[in-house]
N, C-alpha and C. Protein backbone atom coordinates (compact mmCIF):
# COMPACT_ATOMS: atom_id res chain seq x y z
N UNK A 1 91.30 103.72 108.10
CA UNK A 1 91.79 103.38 106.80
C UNK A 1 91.11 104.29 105.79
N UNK A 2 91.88 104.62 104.69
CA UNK A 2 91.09 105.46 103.68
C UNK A 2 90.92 104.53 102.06
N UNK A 3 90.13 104.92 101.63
CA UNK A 3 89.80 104.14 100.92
C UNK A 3 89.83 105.34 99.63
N UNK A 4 90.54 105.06 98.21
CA UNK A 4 90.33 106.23 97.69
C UNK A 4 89.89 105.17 96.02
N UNK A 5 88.95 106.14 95.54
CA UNK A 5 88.02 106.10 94.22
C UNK A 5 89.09 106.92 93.32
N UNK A 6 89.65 105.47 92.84
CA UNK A 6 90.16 106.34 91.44
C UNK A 6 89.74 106.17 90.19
N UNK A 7 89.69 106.76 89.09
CA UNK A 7 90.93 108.24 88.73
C UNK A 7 90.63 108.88 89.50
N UNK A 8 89.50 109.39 90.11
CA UNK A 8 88.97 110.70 90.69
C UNK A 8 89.64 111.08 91.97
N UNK A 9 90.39 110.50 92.50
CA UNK A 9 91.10 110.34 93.66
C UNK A 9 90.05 110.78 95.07
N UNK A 10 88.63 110.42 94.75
CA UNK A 10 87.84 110.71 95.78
C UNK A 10 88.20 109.70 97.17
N UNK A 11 88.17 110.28 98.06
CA UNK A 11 88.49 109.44 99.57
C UNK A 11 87.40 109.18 100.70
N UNK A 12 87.27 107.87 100.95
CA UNK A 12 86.58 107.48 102.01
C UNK A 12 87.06 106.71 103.22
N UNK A 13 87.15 107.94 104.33
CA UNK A 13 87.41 107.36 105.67
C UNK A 13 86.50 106.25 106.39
N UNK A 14 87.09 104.97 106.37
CA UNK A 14 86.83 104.12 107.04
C UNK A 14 86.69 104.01 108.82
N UNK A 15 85.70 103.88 109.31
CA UNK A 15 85.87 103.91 110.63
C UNK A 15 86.47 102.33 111.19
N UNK A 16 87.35 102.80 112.35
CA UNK A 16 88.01 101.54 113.28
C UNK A 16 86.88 100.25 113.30
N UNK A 17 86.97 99.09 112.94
CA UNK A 17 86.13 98.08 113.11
C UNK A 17 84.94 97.86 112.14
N UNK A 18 84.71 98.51 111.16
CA UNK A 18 83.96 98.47 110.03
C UNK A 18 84.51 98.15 108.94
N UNK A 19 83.05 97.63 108.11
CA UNK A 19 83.77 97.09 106.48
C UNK A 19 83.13 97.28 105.40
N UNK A 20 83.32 97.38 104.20
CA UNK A 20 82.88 97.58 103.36
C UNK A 20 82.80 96.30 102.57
N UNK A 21 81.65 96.70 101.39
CA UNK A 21 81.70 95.59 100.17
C UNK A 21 82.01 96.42 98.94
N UNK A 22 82.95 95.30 97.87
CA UNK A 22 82.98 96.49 96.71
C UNK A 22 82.31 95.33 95.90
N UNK A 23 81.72 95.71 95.22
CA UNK A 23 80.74 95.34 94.35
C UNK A 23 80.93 95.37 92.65
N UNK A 24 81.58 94.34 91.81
CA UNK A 24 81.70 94.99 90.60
C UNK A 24 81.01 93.95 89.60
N UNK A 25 80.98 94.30 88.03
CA UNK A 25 80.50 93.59 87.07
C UNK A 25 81.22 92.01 86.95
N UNK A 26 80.58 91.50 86.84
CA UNK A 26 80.92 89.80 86.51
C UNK A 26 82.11 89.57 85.66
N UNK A 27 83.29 90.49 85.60
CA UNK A 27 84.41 89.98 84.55
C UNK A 27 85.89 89.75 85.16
N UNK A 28 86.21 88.75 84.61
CA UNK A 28 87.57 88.55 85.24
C UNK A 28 88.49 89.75 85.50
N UNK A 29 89.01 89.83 86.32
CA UNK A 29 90.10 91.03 86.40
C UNK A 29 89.20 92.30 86.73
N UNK A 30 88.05 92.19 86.95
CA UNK A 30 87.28 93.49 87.04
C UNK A 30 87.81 94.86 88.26
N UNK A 31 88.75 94.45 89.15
CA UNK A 31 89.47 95.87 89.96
C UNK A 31 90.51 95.36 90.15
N UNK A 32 91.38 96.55 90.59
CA UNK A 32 93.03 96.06 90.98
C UNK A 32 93.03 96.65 92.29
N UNK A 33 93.25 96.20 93.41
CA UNK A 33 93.16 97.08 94.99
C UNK A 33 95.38 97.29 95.23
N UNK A 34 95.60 98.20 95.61
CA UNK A 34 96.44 98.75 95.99
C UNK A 34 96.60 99.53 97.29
N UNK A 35 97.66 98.74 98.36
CA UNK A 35 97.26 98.92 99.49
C UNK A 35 98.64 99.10 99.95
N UNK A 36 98.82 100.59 100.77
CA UNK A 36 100.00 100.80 101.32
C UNK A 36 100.22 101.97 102.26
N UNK A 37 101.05 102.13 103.23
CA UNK A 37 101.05 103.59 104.07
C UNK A 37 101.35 104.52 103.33
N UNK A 38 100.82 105.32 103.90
CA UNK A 38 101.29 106.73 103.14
C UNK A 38 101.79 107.96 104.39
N UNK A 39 102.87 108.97 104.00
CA UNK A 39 103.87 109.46 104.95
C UNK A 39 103.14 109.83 106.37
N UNK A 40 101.83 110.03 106.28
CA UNK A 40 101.22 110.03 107.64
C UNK A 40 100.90 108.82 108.53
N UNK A 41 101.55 107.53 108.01
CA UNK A 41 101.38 106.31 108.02
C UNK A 41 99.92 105.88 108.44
N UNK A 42 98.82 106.44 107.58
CA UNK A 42 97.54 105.74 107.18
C UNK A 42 97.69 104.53 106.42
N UNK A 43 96.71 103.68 106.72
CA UNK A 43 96.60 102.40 105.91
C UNK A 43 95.52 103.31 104.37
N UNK A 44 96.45 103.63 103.39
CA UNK A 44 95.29 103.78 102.23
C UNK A 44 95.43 102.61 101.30
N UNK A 45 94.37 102.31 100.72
CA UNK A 45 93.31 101.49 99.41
C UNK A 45 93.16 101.95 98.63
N UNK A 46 94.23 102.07 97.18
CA UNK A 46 93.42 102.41 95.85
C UNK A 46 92.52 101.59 94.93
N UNK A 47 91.58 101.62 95.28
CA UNK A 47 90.47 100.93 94.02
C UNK A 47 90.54 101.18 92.89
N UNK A 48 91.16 100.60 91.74
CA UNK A 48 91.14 101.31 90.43
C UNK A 48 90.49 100.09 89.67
N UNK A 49 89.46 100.68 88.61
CA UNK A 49 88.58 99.57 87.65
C UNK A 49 89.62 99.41 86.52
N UNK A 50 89.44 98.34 86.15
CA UNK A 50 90.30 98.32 85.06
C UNK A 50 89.37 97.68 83.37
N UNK A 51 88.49 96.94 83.93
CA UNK A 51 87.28 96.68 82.41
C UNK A 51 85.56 96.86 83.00
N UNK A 52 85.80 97.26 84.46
CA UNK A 52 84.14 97.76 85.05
C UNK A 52 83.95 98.75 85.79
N UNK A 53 83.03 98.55 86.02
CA UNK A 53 83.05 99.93 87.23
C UNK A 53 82.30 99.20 88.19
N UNK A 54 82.77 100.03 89.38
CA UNK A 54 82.51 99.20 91.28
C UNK A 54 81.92 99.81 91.62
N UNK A 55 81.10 99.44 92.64
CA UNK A 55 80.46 100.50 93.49
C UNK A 55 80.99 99.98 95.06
N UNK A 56 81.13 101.32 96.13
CA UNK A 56 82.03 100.54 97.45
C UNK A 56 80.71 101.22 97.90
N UNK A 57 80.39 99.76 99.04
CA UNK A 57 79.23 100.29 99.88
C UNK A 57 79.90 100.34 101.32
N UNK A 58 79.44 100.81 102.42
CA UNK A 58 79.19 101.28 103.51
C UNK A 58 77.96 101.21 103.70
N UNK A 59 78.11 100.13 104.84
CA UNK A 59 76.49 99.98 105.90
C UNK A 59 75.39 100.27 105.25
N UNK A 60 76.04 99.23 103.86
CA UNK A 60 74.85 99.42 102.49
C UNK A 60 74.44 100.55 101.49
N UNK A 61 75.46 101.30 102.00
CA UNK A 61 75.13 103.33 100.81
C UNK A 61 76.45 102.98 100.23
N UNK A 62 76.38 103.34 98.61
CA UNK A 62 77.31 104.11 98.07
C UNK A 62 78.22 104.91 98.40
N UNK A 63 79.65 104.29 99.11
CA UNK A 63 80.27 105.34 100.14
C UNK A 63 80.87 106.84 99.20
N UNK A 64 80.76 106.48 97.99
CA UNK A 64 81.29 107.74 97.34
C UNK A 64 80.11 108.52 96.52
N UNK A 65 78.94 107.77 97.19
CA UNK A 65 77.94 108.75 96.84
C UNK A 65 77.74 110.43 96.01
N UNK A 66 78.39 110.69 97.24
CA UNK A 66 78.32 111.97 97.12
C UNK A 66 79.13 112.91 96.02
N UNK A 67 80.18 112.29 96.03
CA UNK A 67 80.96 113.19 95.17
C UNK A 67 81.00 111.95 93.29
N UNK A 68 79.92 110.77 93.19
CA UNK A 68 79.35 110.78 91.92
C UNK A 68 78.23 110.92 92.14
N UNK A 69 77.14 110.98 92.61
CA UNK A 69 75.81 110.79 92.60
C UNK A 69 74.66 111.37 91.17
């Protein structure tokens, strides 16, 4: 499954049988998840914040670490 960080459209491949936590500020409505195949028929996840910002962990790291750090 891919998991993509938007606006930035950054992507995180999920491995078979693993999970993530997304983590956001205490406010109602704080993400909108959007979930659908796409023509390579991957399962992708758009995370988009809409009044916070999230952080998606992986086996406890910042899975998009890298490309905000």
């Amino acid at each position: 499954m891919t998991i993509v960080h938007e606006p930035e459209c950054f992507e995180f491949e999920l491995p078979i049988k693993e999970e993530v936590v997304i983590e956001t500020e205490p406010v109602e409505d704080s993400v909108y998840l959007r979930v659908y195949q796409d023509e390579k028929s991957r399962t992708i996840i758009d995370v988009m914040d809409s009044k916070s910002l999230y952080v998606v962990y992986h086996k406890g790291k910042d899975a998009f670490e890298e490309y905000i750090g």
